[in-house]
Protein backbone atom coordinates (compact mmCIF):
# COMPACT_ATOMS: atom_id res chain seq x y z
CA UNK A 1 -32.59 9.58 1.28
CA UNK A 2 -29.48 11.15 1.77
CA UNK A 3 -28.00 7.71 3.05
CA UNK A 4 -28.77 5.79 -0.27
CA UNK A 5 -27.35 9.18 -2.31
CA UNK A 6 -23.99 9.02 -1.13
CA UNK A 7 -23.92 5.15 -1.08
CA UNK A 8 -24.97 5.05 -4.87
CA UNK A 9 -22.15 7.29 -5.25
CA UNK A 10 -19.97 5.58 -3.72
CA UNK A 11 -20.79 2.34 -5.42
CA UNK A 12 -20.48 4.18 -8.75
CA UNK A 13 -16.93 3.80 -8.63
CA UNK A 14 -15.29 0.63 -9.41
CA UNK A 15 -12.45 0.80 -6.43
CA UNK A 16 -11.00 -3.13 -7.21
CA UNK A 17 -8.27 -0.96 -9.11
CA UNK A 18 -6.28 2.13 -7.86
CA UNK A 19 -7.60 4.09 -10.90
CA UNK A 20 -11.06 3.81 -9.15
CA UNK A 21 -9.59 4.35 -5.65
CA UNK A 22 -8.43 7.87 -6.61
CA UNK A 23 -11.29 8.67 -8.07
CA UNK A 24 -13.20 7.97 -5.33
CA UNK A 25 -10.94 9.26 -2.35
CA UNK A 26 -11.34 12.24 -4.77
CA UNK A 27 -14.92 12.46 -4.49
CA UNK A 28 -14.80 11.96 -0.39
CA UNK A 29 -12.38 14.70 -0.11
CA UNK A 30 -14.31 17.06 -2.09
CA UNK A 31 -17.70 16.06 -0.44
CA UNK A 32 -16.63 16.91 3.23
CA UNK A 33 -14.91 19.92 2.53
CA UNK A 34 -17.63 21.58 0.39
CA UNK A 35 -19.19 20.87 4.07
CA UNK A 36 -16.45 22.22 5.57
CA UNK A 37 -14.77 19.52 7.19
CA UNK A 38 -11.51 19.75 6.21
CA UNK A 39 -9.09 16.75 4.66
CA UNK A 40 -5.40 15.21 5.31
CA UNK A 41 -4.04 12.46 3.44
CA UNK A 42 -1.31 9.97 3.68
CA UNK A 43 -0.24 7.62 0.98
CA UNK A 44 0.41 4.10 1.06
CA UNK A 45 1.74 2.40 -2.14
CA UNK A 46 0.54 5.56 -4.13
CA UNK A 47 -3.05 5.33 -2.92
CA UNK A 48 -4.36 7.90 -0.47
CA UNK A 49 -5.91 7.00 3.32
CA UNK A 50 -8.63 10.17 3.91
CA UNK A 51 -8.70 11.63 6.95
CA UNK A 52 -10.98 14.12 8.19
CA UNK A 53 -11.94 15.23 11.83
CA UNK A 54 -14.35 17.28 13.81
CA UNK A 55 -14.64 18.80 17.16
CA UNK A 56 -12.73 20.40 19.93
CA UNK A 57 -8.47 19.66 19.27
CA UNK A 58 -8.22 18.75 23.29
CA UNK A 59 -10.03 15.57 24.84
CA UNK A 60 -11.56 12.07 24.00
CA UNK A 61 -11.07 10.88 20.32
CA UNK A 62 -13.34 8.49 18.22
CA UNK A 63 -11.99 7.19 15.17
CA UNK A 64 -14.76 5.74 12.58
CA UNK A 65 -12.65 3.93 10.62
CA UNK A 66 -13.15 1.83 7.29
CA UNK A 67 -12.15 1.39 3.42
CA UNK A 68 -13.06 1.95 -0.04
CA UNK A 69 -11.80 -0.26 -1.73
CA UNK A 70 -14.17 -3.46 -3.01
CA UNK A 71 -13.39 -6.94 -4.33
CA UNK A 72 -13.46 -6.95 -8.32
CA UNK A 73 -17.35 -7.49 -9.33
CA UNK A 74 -19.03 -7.84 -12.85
CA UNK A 75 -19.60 -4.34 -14.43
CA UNK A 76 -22.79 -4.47 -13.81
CA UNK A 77 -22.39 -4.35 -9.82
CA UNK A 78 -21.14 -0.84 -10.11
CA UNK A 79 -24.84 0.51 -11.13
CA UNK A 80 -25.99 0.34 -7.75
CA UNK A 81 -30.15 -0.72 -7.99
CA UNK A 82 -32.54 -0.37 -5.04
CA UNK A 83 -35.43 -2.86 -4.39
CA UNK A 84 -37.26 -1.79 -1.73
CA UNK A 85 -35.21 -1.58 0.93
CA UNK A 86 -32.32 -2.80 -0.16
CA UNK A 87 -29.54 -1.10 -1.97
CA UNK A 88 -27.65 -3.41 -4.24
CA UNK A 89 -23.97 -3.32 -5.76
CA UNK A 90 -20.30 -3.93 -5.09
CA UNK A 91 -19.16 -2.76 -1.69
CA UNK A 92 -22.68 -2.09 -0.21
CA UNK A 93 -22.25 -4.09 2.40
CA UNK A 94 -18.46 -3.87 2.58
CA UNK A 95 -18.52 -1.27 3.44
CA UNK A 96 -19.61 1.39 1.11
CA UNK A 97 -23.45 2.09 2.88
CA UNK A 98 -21.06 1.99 6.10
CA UNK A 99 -18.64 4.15 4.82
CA UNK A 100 -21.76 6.57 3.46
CA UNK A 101 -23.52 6.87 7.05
CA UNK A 102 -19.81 7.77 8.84
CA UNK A 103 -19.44 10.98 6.48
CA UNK A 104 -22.74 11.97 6.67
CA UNK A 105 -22.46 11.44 11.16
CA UNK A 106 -19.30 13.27 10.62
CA UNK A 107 -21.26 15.95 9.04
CA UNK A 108 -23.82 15.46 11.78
CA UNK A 109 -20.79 15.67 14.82
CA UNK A 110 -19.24 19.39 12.85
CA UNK A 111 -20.17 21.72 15.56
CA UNK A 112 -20.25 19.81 18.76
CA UNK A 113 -17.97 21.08 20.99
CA UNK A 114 -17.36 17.74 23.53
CA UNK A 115 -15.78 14.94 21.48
CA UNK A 116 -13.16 15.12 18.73
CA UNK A 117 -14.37 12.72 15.70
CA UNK A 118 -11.77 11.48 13.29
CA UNK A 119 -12.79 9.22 10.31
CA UNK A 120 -10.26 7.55 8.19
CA UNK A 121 -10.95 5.15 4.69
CA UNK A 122 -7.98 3.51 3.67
CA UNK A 123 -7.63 1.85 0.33
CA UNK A 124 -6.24 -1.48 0.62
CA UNK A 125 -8.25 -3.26 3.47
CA UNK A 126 -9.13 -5.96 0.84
CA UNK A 127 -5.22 -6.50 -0.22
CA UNK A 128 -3.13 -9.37 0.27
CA UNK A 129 -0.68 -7.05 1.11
CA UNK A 130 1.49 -8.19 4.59
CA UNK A 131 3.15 -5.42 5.20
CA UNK A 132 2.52 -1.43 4.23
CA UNK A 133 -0.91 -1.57 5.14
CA UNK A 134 -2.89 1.28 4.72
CA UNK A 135 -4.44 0.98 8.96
CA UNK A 136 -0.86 0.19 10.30
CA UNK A 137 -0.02 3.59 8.39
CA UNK A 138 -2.61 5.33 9.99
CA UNK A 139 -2.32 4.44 13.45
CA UNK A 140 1.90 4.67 13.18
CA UNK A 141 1.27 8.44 12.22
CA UNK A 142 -0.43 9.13 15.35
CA UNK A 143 -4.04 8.84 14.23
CA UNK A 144 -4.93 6.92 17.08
CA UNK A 145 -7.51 7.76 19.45
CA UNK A 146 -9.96 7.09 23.08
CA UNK A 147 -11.67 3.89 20.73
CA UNK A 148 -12.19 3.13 16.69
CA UNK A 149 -15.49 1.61 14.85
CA UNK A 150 -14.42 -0.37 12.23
CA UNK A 151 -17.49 -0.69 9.70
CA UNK A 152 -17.22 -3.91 8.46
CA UNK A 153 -20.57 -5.57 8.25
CA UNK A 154 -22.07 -6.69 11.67
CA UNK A 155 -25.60 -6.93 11.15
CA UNK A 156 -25.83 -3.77 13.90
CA UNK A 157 -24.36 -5.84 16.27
CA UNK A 158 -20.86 -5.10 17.61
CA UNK A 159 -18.09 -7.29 16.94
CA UNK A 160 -15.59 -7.84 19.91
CA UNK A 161 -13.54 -10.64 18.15
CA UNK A 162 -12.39 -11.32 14.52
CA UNK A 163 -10.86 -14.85 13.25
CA UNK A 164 -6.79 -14.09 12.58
CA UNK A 165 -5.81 -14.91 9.08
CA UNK A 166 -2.85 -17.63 7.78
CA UNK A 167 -2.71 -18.11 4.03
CA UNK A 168 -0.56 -20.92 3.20
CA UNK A 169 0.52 -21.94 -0.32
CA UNK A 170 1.21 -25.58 -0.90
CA UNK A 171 3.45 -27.41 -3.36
CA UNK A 172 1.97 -31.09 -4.00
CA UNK A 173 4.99 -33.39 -5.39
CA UNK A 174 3.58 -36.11 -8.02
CA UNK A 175 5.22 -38.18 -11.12
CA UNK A 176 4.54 -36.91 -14.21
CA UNK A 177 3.50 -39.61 -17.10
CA UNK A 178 1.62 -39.67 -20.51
CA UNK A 179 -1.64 -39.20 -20.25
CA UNK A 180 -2.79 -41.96 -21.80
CA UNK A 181 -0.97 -43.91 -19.24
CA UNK A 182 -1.97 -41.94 -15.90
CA UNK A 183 -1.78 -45.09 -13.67
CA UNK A 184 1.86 -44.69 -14.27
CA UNK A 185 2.29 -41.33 -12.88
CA UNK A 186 0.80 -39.44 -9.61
CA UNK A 187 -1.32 -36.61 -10.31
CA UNK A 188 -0.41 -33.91 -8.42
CA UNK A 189 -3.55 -32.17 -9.15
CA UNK A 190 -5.84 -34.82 -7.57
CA UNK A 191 -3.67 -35.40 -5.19
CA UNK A 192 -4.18 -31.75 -3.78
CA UNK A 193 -7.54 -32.00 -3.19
CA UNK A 194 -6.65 -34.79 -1.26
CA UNK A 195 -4.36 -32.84 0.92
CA UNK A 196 -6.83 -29.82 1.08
CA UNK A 197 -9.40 -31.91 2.71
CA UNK A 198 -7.06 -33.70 4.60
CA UNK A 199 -6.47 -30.12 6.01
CA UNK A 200 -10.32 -29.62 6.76
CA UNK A 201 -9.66 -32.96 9.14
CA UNK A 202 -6.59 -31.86 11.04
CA UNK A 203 -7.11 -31.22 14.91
CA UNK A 204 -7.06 -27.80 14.65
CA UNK A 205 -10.10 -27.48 12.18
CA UNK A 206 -11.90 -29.38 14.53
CA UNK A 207 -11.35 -26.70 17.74
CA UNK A 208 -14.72 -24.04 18.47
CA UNK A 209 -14.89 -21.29 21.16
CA UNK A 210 -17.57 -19.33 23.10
CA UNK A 211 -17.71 -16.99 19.88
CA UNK A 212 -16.84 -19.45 17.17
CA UNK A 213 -17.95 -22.26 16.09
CA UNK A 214 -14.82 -23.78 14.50
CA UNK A 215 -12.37 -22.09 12.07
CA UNK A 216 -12.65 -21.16 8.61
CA UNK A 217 -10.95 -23.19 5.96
CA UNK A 218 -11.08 -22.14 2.00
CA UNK A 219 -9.34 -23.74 -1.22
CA UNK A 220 -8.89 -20.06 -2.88
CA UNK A 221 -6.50 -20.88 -5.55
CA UNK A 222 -5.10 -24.36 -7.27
CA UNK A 223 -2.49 -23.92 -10.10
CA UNK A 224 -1.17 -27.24 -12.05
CA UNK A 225 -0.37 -29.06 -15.22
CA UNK A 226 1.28 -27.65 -18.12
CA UNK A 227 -0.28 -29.89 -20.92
CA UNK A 228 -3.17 -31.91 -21.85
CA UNK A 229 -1.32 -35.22 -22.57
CA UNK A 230 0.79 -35.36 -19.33
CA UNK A 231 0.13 -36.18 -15.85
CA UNK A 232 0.99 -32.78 -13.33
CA UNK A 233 3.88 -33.81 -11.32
CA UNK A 234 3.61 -30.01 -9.71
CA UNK A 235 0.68 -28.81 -8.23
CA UNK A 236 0.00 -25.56 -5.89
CA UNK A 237 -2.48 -24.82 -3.61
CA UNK A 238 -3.87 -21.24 -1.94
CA UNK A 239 -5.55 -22.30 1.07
CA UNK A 240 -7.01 -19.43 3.03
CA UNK A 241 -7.29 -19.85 7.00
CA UNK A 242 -9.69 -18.09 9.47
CA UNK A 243 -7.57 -19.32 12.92
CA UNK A 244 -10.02 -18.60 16.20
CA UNK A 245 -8.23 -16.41 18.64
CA UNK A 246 -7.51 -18.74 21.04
CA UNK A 247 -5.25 -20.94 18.46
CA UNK A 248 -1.42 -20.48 17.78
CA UNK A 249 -0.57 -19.73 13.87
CA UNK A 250 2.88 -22.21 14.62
CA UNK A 251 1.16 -24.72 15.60
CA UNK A 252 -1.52 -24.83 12.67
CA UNK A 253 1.24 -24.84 10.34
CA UNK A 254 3.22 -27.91 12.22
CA UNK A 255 0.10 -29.68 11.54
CA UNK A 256 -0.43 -28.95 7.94
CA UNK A 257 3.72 -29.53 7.30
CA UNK A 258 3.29 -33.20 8.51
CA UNK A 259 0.82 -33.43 6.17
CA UNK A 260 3.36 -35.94 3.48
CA UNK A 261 4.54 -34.95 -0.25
CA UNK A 262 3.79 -31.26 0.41
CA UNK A 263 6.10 -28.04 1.37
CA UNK A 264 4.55 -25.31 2.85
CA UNK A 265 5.30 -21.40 3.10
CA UNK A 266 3.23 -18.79 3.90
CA UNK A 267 1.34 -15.90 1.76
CA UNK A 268 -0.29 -13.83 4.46
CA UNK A 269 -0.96 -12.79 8.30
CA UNK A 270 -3.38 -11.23 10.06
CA UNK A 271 -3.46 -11.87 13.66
CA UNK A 272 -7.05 -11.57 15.07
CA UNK A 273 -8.92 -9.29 17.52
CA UNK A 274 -10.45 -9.30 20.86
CA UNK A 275 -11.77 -6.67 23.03
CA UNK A 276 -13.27 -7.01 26.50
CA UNK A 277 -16.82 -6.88 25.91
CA UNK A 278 -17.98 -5.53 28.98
CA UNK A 279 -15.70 -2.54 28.90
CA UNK A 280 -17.66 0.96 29.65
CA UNK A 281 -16.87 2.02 26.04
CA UNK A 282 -18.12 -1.19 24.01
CA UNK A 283 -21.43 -1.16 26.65
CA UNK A 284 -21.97 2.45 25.36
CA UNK A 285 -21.60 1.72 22.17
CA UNK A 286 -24.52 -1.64 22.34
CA UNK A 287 -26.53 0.89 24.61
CA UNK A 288 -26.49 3.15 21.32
CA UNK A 289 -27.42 0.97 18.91
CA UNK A 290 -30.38 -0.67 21.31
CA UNK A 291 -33.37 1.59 19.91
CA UNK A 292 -32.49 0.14 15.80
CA UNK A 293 -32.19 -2.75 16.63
CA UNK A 294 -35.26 -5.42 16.48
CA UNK A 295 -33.47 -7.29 19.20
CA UNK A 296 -30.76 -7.51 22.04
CA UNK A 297 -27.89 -5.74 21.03
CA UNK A 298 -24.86 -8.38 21.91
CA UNK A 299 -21.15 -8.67 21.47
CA UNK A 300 -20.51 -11.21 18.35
CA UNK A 301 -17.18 -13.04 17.04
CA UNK A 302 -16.63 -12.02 13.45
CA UNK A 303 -15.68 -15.12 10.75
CA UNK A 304 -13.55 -12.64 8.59
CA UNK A 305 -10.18 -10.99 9.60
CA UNK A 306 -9.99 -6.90 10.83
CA UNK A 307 -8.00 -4.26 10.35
CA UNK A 308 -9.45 -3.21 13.72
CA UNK A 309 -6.19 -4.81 14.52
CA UNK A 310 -3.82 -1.97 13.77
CA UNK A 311 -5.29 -0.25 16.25
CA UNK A 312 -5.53 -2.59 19.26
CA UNK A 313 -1.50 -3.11 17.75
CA UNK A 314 -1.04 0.25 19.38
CA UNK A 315 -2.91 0.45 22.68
CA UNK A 316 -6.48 1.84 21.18
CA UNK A 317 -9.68 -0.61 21.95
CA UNK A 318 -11.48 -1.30 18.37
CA UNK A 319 -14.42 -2.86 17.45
CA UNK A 320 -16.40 -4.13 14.02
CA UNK A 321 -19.95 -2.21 14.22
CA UNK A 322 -21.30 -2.03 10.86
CA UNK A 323 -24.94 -1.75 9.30
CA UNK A 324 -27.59 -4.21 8.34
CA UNK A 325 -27.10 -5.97 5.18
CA UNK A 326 -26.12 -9.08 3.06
CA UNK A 327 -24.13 -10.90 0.62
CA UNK A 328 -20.67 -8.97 0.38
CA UNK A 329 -18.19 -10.55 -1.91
CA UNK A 330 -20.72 -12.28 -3.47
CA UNK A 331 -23.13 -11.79 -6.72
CA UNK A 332 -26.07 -10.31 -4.62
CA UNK A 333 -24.23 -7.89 -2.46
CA UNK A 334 -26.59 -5.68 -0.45
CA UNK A 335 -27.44 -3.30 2.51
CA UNK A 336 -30.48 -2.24 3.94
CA UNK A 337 -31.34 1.45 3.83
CA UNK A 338 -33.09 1.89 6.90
CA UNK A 339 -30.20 0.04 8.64
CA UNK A 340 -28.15 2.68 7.00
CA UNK A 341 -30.03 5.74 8.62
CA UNK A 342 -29.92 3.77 11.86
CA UNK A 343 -25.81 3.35 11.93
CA UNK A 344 -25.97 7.03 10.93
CA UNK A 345 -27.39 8.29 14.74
CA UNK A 346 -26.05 5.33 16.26
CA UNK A 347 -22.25 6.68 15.15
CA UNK A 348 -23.76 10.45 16.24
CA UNK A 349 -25.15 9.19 20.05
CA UNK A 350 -22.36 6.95 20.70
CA UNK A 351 -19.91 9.76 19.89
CA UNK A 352 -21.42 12.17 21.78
CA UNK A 353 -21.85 9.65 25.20
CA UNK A 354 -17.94 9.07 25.21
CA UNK A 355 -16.91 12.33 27.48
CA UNK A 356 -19.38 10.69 29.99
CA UNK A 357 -18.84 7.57 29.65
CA UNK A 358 -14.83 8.01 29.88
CA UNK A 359 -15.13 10.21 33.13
CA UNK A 360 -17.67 8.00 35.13
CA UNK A 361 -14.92 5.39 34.30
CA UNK A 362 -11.85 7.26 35.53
């Protein structure tokens, strides 16, 4: 019960716009310290990253980590509806039901005396923002730590890899021509599909790993054409790419530049993530999450891009761990309640393991 509460809060607020963002930052600030957890903030591009930690100052430190910010969704998706077990609206899967359980564990963690417990929501995790992120901010104050949970949405598995992100933008050279003659001209506009699938075909697309099947390719924009009557000399292209790990962002983009009538620049970077999965704290951490889970608990490759990466940036082993649930960025967005309660204790045991763990491993 309390689970779905906060979450339906949460949802409540439409956090696609920094209006909604400070609203609800607001409303997590005020929530832990009417349970006396006390607050910091930092600020990046005007928009506050909450921080708020528990436990002894000296020792091990576990960051839960994650954002509140949501893609923009129909009005409707901010009036979160349950059906059963499923909670439904914007952001609960990513990562509002996430984000829900980690106050309420913090909550759970206040008077233990063995671990210190630091969660931190920034606002901008779904940006297209390069630089000034809201994680790099975090971690390059000093809010580091022993390990972070990132709680993107893992199906209560625990993500030891995430895909690196290139977005490239793409300027497709045609002839313009009336359009009542288009066999005169070269349609830009066509002609970019043409390239975008000639994209999906390139060597690189066709690479897989032990964690991934191949990479993730996605037409996210096209812009072209400036009247009905006239064939688009100009077209431009947003192509979004998921890279695996094991691939070089160079040498993607010498293979889409050879690619003829097109120049290329890039939009965005994100490199990706990988943690040893068989380290003492990650093994904890699947050992936790066993008994709510219907199955083996395993290490998994994520398709989408982390900020789990600002931390490994700076020396501190992160992982994806996030509850049970479906949908996110999509129309039917949901998470699963139970799951919720589950990543709840899972966040509590795991936390309260590390001092163990970390000494049986020194």
């Amino acid at each position: 019960m309390q689970e779905r509460l906060l979450a339906e809060q949460l949802i409540g607020y439409d956090t696609s716009n920094p209006e909604g963002i400070r609203n609800c930052a607001g409303f997590v600030k005020g929530w832990l310290e009417a349970r006396d957890i006390p607050t910091k903030h930092l600020l990046v591009r005007e928009l506050p990253i909450i921080i708020a930690e528990v436990g002894p100052s000296e020792g091990p430190v576990v960051v839960i980590h994650g954002h509140i910010d949501v893609v923009p969704g129909q009005p409707g998706q901010f009036e979160p509806i349950t059906d059963g077990d499923r909670l439904m609206g914007r952001g609960a899967y990513d990562m509002k039901g996430a984000a829900a359980a980690m106050m309420l564990a913090l909550a759970d963690l206040r008077d233990q005396d063995d671990v210190r417990v630091r969660l931190a929501f920034v606002p901008d995790e779904e940006t297209e923002e390069e630089v000034d992120r809201g994680s790099d901010v975090l971690v390059d104050a000093g809010y580091g730590g022993d390990f972070a949970i990132t709680g993107e949405p893992t199906e209560m598995l625990v993500g030891v890899a995430a895909k690196g992100v290139l977005a490239v933008r793409i300027e497709v050279a045609g002839k313009a021509a009336h359009g009542s003659t288009p066999w005169e001209g070269d349609n830009a506009i066509t002609k970019a599909f043409s390239v975008f699938r000639a994209i999906e075909s390139l060597p690189f697309s066709r690479q897989s790993s032990e964690l991934f099947d191949r990479p993730s390719i996605n037409l996210g924009r096209i812009m072209g054409g400036d009247a009905l009557n006239k064939v688009p000399d100009t077209c431009v292209i947003d192509v979004d790419i998921r890279y695996l790990p094991e691939q070089d962002q160079d040498a993607i983009l010498e293979q889409i530049r050879e690619i003829p009538d097109t120049e290329v620049t890039t939009t965005f970077r994100r490199p990706p993530v990988e943690v040893d999965p068989h380290s003492p704290l990650v093994r904890a951490l699947c050992e936790a999450a066993r008994p709510h889970h219907p199955d083996q608990v395993t290490s998994i490759g994520r398709d989408g891009a982390s900020d789990a990466v600002s931390f490994i940036r700076v020396g501190v082993p992160a992982v994806e761990f996030g509850p049970v649930g479906g949908g996110h960025h999509g129309p039917d967005e949901w998470v699963s309640l139970a799951s919720l309660a589950s990543y709840r204790r899972t966040l509590g045991d795991f936390a309260r393991s590390v001092p163990g763990v970390l000494e049986v491993a020194q």
